[in-house]
Protein backbone atom coordinates (compact mmCIF):
# COMPACT_ATOMS: atom_id res chain seq x y z
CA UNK A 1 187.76 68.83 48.56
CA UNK A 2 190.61 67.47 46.73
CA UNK A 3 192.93 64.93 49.14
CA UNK A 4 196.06 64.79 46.96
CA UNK A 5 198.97 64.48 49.35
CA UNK A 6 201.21 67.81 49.53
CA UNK A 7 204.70 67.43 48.21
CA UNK A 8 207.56 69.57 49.02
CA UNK A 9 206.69 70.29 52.74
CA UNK A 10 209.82 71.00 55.19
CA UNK A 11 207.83 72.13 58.35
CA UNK A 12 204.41 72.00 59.89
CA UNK A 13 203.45 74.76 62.29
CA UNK A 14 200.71 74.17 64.74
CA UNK A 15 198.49 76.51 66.85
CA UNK A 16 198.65 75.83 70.47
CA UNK A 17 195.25 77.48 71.88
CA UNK A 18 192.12 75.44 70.65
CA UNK A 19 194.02 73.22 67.92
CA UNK A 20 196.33 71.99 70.42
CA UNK A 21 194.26 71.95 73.20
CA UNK A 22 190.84 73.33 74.64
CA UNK A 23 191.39 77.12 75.84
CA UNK A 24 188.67 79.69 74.55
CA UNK A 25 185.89 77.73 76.29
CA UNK A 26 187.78 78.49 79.40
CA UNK A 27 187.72 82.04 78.39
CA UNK A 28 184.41 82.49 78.21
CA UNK A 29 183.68 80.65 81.46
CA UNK A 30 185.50 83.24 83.62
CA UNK A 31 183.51 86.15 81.67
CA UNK A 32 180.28 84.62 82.50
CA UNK A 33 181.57 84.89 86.18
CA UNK A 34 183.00 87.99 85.85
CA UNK A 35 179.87 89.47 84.43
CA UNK A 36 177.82 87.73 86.97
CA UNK A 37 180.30 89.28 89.52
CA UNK A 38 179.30 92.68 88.07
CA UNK A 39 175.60 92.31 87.45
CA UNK A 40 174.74 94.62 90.16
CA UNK A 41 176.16 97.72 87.62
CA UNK A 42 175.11 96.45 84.39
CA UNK A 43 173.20 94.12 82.40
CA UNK A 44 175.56 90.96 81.21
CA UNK A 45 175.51 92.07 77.39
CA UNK A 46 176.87 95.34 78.51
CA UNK A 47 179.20 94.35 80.55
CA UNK A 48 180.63 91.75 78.04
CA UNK A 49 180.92 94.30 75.84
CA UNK A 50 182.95 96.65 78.01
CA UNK A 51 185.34 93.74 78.67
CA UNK A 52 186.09 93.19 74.67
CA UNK A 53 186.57 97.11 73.88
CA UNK A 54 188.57 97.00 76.86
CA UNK A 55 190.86 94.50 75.85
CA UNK A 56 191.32 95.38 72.16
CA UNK A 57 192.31 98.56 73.22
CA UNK A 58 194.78 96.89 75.26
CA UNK A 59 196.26 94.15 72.96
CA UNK A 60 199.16 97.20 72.09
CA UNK A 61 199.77 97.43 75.81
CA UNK A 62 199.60 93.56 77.39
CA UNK A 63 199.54 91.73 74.17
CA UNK A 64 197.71 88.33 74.35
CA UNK A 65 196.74 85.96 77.23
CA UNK A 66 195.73 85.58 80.71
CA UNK A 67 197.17 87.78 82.16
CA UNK A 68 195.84 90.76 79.85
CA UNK A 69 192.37 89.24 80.35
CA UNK A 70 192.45 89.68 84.02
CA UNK A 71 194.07 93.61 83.93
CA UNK A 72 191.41 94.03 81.14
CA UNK A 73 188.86 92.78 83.51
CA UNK A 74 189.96 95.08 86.34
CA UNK A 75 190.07 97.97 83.91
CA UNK A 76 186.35 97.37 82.62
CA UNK A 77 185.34 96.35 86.45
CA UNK A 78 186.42 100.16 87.16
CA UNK A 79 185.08 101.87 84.51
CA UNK A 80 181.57 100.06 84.52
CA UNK A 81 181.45 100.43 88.05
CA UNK A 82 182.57 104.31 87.90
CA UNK A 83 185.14 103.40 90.30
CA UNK A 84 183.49 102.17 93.14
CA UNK A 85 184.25 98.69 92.51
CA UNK A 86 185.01 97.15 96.34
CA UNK A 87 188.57 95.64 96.48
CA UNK A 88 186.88 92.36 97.66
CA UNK A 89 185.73 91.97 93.45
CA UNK A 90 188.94 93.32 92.40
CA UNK A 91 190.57 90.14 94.50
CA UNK A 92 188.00 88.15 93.48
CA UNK A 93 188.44 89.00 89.57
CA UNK A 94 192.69 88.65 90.39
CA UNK A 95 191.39 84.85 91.41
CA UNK A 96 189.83 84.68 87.94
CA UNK A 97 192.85 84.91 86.00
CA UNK A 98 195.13 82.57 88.73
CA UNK A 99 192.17 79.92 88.30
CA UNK A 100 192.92 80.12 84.40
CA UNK A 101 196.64 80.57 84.73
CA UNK A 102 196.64 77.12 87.17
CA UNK A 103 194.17 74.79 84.67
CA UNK A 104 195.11 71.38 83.67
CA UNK A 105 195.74 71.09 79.79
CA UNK A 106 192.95 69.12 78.15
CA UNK A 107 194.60 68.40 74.55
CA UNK A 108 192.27 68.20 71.65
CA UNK A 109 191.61 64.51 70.57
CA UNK A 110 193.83 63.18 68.16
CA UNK A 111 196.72 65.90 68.54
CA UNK A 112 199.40 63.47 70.11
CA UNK A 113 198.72 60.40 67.16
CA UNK A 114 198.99 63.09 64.87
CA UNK A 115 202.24 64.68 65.81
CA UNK A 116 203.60 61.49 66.45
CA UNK A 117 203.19 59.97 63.09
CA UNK A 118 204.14 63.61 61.70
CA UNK A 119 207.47 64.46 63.85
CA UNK A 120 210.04 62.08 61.36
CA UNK A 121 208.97 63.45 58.22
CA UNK A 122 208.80 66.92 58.88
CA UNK A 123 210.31 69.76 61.28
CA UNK A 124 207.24 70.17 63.67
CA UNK A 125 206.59 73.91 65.10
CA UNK A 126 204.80 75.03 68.02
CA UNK A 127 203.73 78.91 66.27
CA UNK A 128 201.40 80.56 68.80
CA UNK A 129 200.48 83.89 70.32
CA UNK A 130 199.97 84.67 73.91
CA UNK A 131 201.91 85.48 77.09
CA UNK A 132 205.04 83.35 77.16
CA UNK A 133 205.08 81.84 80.43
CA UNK A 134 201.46 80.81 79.87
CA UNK A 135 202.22 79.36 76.73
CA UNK A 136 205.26 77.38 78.21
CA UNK A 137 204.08 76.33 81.21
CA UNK A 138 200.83 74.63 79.31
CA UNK A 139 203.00 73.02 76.67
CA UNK A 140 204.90 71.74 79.71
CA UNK A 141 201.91 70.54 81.33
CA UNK A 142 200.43 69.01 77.92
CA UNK A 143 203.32 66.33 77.10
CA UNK A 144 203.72 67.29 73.67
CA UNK A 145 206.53 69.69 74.50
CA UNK A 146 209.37 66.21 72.67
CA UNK A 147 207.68 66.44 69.08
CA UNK A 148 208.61 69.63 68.50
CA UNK A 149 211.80 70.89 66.19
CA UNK A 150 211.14 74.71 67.65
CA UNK A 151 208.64 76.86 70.05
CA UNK A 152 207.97 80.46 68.59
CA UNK A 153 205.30 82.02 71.46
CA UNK A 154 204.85 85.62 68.89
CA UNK A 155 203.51 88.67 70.19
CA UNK A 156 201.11 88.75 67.49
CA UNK A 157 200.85 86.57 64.35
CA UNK A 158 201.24 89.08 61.39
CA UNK A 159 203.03 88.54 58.15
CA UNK A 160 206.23 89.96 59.23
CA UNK A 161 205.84 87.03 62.40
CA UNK A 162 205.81 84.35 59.78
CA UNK A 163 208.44 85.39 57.98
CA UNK A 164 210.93 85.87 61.26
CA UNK A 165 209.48 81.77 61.61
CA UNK A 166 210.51 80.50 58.18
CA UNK A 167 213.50 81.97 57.39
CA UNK A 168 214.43 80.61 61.51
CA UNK A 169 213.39 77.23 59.82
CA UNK A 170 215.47 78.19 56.71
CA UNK A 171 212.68 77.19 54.24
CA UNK A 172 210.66 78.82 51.45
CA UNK A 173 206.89 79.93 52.33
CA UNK A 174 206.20 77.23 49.79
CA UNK A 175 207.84 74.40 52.01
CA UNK A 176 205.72 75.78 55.14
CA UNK A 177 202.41 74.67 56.28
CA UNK A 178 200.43 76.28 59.06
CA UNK A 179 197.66 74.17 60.74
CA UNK A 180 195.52 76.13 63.39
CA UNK A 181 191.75 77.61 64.16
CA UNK A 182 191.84 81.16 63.58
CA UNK A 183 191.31 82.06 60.27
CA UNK A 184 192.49 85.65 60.39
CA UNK A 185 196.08 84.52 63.02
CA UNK A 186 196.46 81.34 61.55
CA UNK A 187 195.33 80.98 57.68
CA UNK A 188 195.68 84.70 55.92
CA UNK A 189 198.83 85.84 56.68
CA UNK A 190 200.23 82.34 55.52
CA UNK A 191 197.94 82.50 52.61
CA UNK A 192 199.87 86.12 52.08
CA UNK A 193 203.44 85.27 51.59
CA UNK A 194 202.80 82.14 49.67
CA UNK A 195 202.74 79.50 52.56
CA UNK A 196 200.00 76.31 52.85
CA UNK A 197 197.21 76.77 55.31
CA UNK A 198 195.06 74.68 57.05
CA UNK A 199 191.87 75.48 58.91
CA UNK A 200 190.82 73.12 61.50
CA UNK A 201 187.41 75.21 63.36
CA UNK A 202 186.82 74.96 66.90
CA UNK A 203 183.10 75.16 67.88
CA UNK A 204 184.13 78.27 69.34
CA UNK A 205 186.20 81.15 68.77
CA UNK A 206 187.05 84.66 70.36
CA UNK A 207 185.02 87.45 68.59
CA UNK A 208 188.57 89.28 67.70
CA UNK A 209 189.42 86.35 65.80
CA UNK A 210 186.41 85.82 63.27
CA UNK A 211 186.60 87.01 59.65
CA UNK A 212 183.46 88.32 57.87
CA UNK A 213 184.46 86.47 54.13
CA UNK A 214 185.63 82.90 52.78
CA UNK A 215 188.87 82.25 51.91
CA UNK A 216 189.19 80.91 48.46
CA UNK A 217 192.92 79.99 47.68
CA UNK A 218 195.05 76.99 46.30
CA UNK A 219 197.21 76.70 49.14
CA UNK A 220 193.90 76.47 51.97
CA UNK A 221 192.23 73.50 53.08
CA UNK A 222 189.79 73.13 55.33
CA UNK A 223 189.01 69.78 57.96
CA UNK A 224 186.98 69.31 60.55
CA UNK A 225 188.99 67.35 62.97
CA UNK A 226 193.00 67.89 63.71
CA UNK A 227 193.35 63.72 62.28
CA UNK A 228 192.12 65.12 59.39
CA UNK A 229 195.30 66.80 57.76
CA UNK A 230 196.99 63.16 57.44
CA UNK A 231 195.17 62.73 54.12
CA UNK A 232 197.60 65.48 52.43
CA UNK A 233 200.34 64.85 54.23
């Protein structure tokens, strides 16, 4: 892959959840207890797969974060459960989202060096998804909140999203780079109105995020570690 420094770059927009710092893992934690909550209804397959229908028919309704997980995870709690769940799991599942909502920030390594030799060069953007509190509050709690020129906490990350973001920034799609982990939030739309993108994969990633093709494009790269993008930039 070619490393031929970028030219003509205004902003740099980062992903907060898993490029940032360490959140899906997290995720996936409280399902395995929620499922082992449930076990007594359903096998843990089944009841994992509940939980994701449940939320993506949600995502219209509660958007993204924790606090959609946990209604989600009532929701599929009654429905697996035919409505017999006792309210001591329903308290025990509203625990499950307050122990995610209340989790120290573990950053990603090499996210502060980067931003810091980053922030005088170029206007640096927090561009995420998510509840808006949540996202606050762990940008708050991560000490990263000074090297940022602007916070945009989106409802979704669609091209129309982007757009909104760049013309806030008043730059081109050209001048606007978007580093994150999702290839289908993060890289496509980007990719779609003529922005840079680059992919930095997290060893895991929620199922509603993954893409079935490769992404072949002049304005994509591809690293494996978030230090990484300093050799184009």
């Amino acid at each position: 892959m070619s490393t031929t420094f970028l030219t003509g770059i205004k902003a740099i927009a980062f992903d907060a959840d898993d490029t940032m710092w360490i959140n899906e893992p997290y995720f996936q934690q409280i399902e395995n207890k929620f499922c082992s909550l449930l076990e007594d209804y359903a096998t843990h397959h089944s009841i994992s797969q509940e939980l994701f229908k449940t939320e993506i028919q949600n995502l219209n309704c509660y958007g993204y974060g924790v606090k959609g997980f946990t209604l989600s995870m009532i929701e599929a709690a009654l429905t697996i459960s035919n409505n017999t769940i006792p309210i001591e799991v329903i308290d025990k599942i509203i625990g499950f989202g307050k122990d995610l909502l209340s989790r120290p920030v573990e950053l990603i390594d090499g996210i502060e060096d980067v931003l810091k030799l980053l922030k005088n060069n170029y206007k640096i953007v927090v561009a995420t998804k998510g509840d808006l509190l949540d996202q606050e509050t762990k940008l708050k709690k991560s000490g990263l909140e000074n090297y940022f020129h602007h916070i945009e906490v989106m409802s979704d990350k669609k091209e129309s999203d982007y757009l909104k973001l760049i013309r806030h920034l008043d730059i081109k799609p050209n001048e606007f780079i978007m580093v994150g982990n999702s290839l289908k939030s993060d890289i496509l739309p980007v990719l779609s109105l003529g922005g840079h993108a680059i992919h930095i994969p997290f060893h895991t990633t929620w199922a509603h995020e993954k893409i079935d093709h490769h992404i072949v494009h002049e304005n994509f790269k591809q690293f494996e570690k978030i230090s990484d993008i300093l050799k184009i930039l």
